[in-house]
ModelCIF file with pLDDT and N, C-alpha, C, O atoms, coordinates in Angstrom:
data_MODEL
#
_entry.id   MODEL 
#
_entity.id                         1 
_entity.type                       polymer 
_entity.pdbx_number_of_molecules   1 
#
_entity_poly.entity_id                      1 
_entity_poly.type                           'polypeptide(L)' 
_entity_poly.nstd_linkage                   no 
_entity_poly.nstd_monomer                   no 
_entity_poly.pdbx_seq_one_letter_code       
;(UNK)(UNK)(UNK)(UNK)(UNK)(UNK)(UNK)(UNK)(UNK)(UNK)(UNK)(UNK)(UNK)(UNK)(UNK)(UNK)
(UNK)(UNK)(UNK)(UNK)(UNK)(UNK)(UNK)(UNK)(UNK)(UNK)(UNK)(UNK)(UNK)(UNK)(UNK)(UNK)
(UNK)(UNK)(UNK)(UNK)(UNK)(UNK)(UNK)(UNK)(UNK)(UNK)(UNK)(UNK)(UNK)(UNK)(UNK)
;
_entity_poly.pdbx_seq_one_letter_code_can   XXXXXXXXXXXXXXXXXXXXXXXXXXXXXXXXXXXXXXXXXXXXXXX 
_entity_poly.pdbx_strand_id                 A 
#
loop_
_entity_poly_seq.entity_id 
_entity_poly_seq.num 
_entity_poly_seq.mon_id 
_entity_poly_seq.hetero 
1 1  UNK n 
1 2  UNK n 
1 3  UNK n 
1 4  UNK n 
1 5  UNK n 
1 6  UNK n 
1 7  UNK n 
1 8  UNK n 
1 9  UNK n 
1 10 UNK n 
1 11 UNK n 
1 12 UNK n 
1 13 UNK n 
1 14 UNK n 
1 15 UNK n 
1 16 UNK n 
1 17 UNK n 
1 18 UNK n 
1 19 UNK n 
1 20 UNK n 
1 21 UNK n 
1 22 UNK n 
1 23 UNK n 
1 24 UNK n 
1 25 UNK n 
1 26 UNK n 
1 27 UNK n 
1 28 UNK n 
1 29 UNK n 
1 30 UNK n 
1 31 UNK n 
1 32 UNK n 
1 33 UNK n 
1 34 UNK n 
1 35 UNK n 
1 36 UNK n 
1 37 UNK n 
1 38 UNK n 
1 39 UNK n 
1 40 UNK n 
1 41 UNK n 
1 42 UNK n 
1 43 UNK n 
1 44 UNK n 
1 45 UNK n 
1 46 UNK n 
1 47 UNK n 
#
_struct_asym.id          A 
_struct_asym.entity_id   1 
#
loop_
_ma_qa_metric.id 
_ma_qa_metric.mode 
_ma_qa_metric.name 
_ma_qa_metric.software_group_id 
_ma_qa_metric.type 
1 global pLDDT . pLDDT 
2 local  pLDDT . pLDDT 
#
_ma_qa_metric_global.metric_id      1 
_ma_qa_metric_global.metric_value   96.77 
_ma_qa_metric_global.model_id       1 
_ma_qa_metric_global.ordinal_id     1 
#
loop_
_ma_qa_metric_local.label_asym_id 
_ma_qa_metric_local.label_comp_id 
_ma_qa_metric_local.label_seq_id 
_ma_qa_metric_local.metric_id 
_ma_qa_metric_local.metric_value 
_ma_qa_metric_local.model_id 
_ma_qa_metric_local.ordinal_id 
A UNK 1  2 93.00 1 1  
A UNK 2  2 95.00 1 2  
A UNK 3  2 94.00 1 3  
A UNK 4  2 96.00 1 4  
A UNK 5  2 98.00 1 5  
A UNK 6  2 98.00 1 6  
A UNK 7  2 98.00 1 7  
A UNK 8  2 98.00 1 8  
A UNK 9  2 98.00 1 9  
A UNK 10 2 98.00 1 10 
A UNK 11 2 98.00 1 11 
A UNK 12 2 98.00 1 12 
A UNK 13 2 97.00 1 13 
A UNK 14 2 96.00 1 14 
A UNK 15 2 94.00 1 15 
A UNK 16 2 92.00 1 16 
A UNK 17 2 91.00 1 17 
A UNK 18 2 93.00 1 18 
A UNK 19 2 94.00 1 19 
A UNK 20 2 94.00 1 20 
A UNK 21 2 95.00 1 21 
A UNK 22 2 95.00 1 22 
A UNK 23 2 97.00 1 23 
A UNK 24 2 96.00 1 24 
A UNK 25 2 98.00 1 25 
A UNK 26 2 98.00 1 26 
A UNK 27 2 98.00 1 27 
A UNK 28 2 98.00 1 28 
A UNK 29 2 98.00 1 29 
A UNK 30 2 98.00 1 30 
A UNK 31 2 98.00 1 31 
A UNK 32 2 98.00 1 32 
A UNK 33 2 97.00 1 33 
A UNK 34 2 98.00 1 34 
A UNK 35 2 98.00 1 35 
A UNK 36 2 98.00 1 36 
A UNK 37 2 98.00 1 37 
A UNK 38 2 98.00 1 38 
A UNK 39 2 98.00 1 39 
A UNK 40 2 97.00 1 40 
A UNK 41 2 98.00 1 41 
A UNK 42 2 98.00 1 42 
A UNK 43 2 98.00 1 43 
A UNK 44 2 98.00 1 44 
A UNK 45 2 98.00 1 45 
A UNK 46 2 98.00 1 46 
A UNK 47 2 98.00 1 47 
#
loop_
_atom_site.group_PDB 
_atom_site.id 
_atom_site.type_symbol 
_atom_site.label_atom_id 
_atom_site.label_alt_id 
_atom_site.label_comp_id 
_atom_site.label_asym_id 
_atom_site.label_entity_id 
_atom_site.label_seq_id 
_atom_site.pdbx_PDB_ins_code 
_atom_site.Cartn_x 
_atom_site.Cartn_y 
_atom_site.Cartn_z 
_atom_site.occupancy 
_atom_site.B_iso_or_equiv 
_atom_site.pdbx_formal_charge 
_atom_site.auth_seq_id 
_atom_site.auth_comp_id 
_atom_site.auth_asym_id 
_atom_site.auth_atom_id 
_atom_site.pdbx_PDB_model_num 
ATOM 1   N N  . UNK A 1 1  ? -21.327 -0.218  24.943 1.00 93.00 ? 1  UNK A N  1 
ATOM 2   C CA . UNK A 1 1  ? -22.045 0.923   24.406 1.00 93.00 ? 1  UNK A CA 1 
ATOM 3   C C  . UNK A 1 1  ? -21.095 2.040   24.021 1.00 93.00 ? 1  UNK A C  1 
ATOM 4   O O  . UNK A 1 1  ? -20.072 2.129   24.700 1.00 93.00 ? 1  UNK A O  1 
ATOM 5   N N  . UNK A 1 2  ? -21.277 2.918   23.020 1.00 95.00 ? 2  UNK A N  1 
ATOM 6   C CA . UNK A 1 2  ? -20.403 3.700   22.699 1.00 95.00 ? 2  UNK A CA 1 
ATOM 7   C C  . UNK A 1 2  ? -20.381 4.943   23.855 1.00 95.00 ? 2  UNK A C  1 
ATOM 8   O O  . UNK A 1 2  ? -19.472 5.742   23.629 1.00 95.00 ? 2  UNK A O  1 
ATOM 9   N N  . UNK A 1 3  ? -20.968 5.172   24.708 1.00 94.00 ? 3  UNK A N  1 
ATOM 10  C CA . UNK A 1 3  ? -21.064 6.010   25.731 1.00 94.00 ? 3  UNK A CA 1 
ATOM 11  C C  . UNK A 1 3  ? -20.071 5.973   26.432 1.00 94.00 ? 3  UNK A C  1 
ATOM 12  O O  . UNK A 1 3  ? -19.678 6.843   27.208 1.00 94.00 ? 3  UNK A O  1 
ATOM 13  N N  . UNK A 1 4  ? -19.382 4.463   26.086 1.00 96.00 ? 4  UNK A N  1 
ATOM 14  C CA . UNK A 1 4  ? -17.986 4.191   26.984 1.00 96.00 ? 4  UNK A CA 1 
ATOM 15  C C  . UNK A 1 4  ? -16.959 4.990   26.711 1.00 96.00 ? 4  UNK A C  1 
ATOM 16  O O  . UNK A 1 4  ? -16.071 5.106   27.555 1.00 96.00 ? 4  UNK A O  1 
ATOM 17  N N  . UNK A 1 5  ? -16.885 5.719   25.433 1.00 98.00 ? 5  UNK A N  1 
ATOM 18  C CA . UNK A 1 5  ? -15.704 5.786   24.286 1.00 98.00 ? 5  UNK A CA 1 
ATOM 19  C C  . UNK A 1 5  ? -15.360 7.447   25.029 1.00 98.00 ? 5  UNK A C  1 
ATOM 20  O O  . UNK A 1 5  ? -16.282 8.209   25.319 1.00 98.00 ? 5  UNK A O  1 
ATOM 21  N N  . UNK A 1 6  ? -13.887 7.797   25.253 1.00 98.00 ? 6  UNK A N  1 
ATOM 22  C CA . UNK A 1 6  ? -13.307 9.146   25.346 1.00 98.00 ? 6  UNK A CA 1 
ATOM 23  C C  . UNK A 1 6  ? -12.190 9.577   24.780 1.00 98.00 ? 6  UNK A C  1 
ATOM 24  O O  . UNK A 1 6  ? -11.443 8.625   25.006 1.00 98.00 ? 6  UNK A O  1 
ATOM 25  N N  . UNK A 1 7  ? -11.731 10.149  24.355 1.00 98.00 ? 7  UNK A N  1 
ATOM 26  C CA . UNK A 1 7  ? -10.659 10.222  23.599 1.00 98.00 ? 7  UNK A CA 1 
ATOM 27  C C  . UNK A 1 7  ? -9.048  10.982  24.228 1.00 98.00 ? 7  UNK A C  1 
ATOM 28  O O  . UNK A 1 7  ? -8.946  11.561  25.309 1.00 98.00 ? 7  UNK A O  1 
ATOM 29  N N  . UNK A 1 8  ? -7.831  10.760  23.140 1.00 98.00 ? 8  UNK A N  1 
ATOM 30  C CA . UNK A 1 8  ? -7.061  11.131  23.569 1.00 98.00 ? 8  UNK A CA 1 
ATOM 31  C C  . UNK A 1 8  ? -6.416  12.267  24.526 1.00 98.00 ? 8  UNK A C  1 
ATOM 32  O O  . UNK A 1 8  ? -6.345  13.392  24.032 1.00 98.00 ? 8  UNK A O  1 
ATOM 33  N N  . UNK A 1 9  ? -6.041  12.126  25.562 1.00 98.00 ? 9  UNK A N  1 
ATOM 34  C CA . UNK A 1 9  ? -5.768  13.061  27.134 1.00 98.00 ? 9  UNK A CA 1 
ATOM 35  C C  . UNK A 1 9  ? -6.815  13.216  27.525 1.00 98.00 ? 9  UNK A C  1 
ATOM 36  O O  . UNK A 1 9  ? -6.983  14.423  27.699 1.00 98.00 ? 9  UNK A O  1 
ATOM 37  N N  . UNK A 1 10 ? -8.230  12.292  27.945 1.00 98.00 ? 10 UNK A N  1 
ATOM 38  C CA . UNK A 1 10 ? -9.535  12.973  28.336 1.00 98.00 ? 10 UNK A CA 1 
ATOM 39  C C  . UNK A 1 10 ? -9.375  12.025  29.883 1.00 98.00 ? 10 UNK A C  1 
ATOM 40  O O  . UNK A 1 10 ? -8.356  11.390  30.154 1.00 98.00 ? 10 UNK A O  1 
ATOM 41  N N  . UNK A 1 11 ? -10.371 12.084  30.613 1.00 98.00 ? 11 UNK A N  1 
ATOM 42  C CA . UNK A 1 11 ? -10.176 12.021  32.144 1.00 98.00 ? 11 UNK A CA 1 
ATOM 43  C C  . UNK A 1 11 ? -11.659 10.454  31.893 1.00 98.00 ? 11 UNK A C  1 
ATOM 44  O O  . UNK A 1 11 ? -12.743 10.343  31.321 1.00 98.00 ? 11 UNK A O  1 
ATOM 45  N N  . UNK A 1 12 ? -10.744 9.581   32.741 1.00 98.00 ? 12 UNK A N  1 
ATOM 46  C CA . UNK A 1 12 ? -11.612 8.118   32.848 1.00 98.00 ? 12 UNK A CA 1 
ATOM 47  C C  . UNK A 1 12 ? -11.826 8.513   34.300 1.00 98.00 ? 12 UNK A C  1 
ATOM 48  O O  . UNK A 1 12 ? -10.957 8.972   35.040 1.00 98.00 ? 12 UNK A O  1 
ATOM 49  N N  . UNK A 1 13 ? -13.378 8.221   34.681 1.00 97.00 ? 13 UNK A N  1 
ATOM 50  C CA . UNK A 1 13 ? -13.380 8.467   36.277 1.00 97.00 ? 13 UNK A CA 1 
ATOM 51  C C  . UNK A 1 13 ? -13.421 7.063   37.036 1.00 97.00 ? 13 UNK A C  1 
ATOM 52  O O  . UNK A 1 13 ? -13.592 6.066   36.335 1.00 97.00 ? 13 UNK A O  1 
ATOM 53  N N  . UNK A 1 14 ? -13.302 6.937   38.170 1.00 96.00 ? 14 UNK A N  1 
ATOM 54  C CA . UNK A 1 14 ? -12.953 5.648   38.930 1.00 96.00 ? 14 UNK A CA 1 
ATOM 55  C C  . UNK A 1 14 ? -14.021 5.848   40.259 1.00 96.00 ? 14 UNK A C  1 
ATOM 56  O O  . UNK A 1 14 ? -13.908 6.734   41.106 1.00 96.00 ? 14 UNK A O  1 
ATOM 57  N N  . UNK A 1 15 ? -14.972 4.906   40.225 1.00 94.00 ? 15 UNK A N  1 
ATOM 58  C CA . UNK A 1 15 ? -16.420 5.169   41.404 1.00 94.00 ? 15 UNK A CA 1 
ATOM 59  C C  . UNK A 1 15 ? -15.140 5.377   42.558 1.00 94.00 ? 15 UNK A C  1 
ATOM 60  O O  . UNK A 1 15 ? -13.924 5.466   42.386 1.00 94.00 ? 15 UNK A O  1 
ATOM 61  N N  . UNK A 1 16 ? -15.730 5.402   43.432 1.00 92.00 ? 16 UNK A N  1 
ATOM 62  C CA . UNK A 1 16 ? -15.054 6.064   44.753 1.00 92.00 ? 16 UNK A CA 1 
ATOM 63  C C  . UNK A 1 16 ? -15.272 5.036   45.713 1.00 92.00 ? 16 UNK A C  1 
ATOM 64  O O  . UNK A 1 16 ? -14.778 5.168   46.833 1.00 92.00 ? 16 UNK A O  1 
ATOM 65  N N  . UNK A 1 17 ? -15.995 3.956   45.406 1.00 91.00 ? 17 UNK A N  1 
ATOM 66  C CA . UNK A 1 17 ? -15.830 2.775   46.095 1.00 91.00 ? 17 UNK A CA 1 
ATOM 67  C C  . UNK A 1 17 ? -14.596 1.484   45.566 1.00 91.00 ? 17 UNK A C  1 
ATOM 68  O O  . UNK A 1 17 ? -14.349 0.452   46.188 1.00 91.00 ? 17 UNK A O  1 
ATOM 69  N N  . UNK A 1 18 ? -13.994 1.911   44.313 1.00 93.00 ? 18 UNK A N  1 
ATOM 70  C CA . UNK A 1 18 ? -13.148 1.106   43.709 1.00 93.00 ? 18 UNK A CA 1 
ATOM 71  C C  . UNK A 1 18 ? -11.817 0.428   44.443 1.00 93.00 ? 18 UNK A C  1 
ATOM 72  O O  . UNK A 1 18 ? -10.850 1.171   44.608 1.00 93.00 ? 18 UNK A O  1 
ATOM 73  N N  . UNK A 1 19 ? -11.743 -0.741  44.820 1.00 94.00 ? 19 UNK A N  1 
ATOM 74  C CA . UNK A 1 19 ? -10.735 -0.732  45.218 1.00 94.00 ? 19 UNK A CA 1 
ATOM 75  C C  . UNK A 1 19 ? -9.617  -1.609  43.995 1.00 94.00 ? 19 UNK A C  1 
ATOM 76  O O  . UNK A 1 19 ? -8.511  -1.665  44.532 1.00 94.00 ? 19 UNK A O  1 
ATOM 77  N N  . UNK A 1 20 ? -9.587  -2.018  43.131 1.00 94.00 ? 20 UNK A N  1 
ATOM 78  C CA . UNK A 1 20 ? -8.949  -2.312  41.986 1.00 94.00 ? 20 UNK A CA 1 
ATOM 79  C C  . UNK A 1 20 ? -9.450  -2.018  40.844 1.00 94.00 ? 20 UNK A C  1 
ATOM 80  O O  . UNK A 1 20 ? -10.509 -2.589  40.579 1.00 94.00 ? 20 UNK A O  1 
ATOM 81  N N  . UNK A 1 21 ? -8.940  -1.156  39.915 1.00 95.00 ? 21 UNK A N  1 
ATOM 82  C CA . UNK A 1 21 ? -9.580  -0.566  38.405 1.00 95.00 ? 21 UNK A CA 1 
ATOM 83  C C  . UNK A 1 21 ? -7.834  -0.905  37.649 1.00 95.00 ? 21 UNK A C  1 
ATOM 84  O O  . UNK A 1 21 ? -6.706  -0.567  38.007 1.00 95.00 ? 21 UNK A O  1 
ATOM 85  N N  . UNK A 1 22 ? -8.268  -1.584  36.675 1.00 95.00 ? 22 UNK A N  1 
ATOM 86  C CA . UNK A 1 22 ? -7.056  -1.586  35.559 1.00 95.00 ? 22 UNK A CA 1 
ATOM 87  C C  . UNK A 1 22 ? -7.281  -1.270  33.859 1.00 95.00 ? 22 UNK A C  1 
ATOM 88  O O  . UNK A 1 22 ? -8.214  -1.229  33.057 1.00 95.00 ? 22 UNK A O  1 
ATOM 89  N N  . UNK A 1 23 ? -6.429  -1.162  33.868 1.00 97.00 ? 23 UNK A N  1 
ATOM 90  C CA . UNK A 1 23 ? -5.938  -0.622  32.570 1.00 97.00 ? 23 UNK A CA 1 
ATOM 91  C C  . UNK A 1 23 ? -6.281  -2.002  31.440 1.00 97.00 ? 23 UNK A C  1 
ATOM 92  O O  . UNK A 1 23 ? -6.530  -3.139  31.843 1.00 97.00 ? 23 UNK A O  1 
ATOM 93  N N  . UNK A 1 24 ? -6.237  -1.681  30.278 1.00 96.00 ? 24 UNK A N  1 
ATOM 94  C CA . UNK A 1 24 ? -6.131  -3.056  29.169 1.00 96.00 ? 24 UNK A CA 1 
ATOM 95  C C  . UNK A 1 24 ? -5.956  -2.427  27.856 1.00 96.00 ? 24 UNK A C  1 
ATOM 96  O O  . UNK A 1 24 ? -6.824  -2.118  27.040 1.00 96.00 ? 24 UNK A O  1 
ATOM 97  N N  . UNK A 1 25 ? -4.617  -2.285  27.791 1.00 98.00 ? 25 UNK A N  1 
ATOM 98  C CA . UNK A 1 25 ? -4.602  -1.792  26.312 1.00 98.00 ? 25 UNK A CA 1 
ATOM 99  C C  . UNK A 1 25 ? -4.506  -2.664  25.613 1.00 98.00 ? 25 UNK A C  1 
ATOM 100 O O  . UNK A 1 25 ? -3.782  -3.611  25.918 1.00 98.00 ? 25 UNK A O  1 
ATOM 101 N N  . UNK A 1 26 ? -5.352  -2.628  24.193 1.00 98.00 ? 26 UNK A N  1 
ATOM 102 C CA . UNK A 1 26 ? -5.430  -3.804  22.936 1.00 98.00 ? 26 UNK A CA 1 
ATOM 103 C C  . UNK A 1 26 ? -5.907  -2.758  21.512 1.00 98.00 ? 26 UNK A C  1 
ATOM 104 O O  . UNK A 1 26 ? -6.537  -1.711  21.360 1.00 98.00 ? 26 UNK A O  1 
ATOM 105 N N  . UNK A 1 27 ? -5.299  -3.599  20.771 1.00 98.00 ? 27 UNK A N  1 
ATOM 106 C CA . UNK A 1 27 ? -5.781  -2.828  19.623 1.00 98.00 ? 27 UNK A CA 1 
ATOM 107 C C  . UNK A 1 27 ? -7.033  -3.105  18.659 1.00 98.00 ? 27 UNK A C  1 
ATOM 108 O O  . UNK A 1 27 ? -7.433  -4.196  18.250 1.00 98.00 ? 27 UNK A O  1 
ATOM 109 N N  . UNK A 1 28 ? -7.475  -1.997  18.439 1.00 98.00 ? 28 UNK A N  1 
ATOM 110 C CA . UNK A 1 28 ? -9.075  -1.932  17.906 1.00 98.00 ? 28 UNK A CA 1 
ATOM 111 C C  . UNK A 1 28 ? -9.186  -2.195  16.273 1.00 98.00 ? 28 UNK A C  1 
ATOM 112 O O  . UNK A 1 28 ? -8.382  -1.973  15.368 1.00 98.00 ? 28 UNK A O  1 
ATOM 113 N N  . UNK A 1 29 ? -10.136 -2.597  16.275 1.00 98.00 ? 29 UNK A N  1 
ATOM 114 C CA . UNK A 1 29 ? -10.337 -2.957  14.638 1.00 98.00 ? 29 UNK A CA 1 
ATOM 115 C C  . UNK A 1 29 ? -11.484 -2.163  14.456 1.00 98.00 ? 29 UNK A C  1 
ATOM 116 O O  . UNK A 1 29 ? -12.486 -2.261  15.164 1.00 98.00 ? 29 UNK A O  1 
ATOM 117 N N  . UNK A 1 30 ? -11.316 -1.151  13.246 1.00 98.00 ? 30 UNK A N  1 
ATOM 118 C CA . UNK A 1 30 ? -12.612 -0.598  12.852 1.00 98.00 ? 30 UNK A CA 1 
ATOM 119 C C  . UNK A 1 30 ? -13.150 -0.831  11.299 1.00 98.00 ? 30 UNK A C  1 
ATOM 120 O O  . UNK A 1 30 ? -12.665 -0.372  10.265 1.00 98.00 ? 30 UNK A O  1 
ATOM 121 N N  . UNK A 1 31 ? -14.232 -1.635  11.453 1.00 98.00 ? 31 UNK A N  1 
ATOM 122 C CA . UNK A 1 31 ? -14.742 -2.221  10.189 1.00 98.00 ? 31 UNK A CA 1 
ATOM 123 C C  . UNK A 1 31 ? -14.798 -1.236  9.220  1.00 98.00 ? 31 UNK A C  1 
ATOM 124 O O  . UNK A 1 31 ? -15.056 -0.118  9.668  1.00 98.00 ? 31 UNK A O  1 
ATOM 125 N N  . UNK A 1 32 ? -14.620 -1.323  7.941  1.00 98.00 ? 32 UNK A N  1 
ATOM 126 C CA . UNK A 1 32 ? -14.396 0.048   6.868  1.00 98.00 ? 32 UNK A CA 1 
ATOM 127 C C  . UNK A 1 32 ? -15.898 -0.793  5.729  1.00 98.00 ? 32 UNK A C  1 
ATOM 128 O O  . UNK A 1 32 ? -16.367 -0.266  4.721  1.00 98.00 ? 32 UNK A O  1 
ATOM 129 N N  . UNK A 1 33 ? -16.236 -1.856  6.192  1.00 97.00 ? 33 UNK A N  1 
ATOM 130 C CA . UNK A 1 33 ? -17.348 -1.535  5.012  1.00 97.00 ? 33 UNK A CA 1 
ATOM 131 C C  . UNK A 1 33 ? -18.511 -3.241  5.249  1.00 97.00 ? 33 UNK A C  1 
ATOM 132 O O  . UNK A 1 33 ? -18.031 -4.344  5.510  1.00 97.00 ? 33 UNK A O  1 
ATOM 133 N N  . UNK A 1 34 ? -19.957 -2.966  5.068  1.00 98.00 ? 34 UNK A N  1 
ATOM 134 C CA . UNK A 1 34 ? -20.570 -4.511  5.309  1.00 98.00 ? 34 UNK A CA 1 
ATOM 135 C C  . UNK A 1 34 ? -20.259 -5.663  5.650  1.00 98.00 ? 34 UNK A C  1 
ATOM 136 O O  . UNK A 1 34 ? -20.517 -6.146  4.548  1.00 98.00 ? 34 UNK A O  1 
ATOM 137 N N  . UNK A 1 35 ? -19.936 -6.498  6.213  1.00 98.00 ? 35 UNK A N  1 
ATOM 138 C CA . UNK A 1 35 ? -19.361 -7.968  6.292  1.00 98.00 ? 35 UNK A CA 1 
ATOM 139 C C  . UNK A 1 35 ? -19.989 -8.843  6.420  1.00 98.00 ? 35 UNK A C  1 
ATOM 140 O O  . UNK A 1 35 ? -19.870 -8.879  7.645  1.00 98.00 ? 35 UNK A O  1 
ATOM 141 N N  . UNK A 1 36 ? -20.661 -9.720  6.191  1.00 98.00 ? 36 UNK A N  1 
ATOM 142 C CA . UNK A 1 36 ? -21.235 -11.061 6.128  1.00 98.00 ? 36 UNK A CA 1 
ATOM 143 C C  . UNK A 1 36 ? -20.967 -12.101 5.620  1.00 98.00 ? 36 UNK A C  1 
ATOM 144 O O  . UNK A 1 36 ? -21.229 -12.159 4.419  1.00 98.00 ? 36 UNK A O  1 
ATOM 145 N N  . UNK A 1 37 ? -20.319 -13.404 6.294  1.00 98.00 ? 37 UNK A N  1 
ATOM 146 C CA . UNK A 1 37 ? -20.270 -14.392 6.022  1.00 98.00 ? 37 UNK A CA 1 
ATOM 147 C C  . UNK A 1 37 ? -18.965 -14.284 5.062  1.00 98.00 ? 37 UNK A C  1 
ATOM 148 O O  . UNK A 1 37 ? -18.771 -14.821 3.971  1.00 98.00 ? 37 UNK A O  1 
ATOM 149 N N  . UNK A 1 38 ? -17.814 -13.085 6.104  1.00 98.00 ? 38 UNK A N  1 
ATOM 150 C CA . UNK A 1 38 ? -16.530 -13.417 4.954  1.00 98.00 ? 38 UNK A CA 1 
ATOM 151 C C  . UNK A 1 38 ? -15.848 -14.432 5.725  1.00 98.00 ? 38 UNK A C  1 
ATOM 152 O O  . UNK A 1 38 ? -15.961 -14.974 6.824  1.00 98.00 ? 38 UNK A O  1 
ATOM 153 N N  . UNK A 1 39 ? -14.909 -14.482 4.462  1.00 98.00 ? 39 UNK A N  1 
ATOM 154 C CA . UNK A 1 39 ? -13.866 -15.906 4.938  1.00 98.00 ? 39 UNK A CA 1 
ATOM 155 C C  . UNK A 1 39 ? -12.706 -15.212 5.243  1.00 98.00 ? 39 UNK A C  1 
ATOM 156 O O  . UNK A 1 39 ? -12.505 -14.098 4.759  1.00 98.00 ? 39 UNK A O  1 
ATOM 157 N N  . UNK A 1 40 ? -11.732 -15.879 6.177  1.00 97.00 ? 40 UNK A N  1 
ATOM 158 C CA . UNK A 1 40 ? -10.149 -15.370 7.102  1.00 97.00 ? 40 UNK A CA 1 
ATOM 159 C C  . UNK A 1 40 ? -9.729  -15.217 5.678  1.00 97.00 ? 40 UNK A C  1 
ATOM 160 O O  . UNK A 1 40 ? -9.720  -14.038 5.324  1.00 97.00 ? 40 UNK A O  1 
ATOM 161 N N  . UNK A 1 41 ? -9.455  -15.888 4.961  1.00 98.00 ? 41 UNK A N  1 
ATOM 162 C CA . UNK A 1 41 ? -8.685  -15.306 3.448  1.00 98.00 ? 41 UNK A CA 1 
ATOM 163 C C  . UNK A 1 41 ? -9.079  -13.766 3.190  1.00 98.00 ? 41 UNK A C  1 
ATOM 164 O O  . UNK A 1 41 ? -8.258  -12.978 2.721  1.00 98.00 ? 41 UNK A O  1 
ATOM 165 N N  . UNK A 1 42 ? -10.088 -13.479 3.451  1.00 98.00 ? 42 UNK A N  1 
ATOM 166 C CA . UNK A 1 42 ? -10.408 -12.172 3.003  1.00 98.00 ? 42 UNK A CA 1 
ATOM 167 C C  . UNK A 1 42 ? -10.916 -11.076 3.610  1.00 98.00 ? 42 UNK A C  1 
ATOM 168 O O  . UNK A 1 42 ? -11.672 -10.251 3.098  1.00 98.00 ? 42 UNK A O  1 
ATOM 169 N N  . UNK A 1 43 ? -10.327 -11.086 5.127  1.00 98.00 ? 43 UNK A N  1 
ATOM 170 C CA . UNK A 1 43 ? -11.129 -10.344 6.321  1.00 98.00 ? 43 UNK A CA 1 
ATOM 171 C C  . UNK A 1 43 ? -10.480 -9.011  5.886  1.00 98.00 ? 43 UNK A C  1 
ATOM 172 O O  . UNK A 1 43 ? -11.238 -8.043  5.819  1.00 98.00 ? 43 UNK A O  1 
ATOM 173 N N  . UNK A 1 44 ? -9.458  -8.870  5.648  1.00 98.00 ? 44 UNK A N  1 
ATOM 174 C CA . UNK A 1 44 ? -8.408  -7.890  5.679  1.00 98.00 ? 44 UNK A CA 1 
ATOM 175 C C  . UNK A 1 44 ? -9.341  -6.644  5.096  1.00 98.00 ? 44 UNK A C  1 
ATOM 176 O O  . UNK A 1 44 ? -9.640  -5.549  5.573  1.00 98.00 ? 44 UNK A O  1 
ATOM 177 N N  . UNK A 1 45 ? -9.695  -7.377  3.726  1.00 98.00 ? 45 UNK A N  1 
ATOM 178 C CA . UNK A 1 45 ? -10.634 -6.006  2.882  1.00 98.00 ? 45 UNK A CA 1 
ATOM 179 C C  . UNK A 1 45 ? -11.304 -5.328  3.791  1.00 98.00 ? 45 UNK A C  1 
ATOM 180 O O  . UNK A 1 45 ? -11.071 -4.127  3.926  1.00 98.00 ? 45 UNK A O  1 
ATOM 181 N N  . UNK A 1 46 ? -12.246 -5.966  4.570  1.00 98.00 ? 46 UNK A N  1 
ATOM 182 C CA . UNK A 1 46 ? -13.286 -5.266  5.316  1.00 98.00 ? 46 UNK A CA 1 
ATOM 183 C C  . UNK A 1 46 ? -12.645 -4.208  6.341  1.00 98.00 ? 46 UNK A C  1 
ATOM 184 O O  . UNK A 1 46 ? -13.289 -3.590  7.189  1.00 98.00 ? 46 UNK A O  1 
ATOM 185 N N  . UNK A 1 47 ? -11.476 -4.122  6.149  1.00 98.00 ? 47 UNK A N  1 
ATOM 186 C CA . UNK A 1 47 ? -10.686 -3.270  7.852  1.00 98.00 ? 47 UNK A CA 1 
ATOM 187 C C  . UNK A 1 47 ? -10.207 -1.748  7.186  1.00 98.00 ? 47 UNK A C  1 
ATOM 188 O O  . UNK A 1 47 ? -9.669  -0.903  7.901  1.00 98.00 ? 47 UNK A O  1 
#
């Protein structure tokens, strides 16, 4: 859900029962326009 989303230097909180919380950095793809039924030859456009 986008409720998840905070942005750069903002504070992630950790329940207080946590005893392991990690990190996962990966990089995001943000779709720039409709996509249906494209082909890997031509994903690129849509980014």
């Amino acid at each position: 859900g986008e409720a998840s989303l905070i942005g750069h230097r903002e504070h992630t909180l950790r329940p207080a029962n946590a005893q392991h919380m990690h990190y996962e950095c990966e990089l995001a793809v943000v779709i720039g326009r409709t996509a249906r039924h494209v082909k890997r030859a031509d994903a690129y456009d849509f980014v």
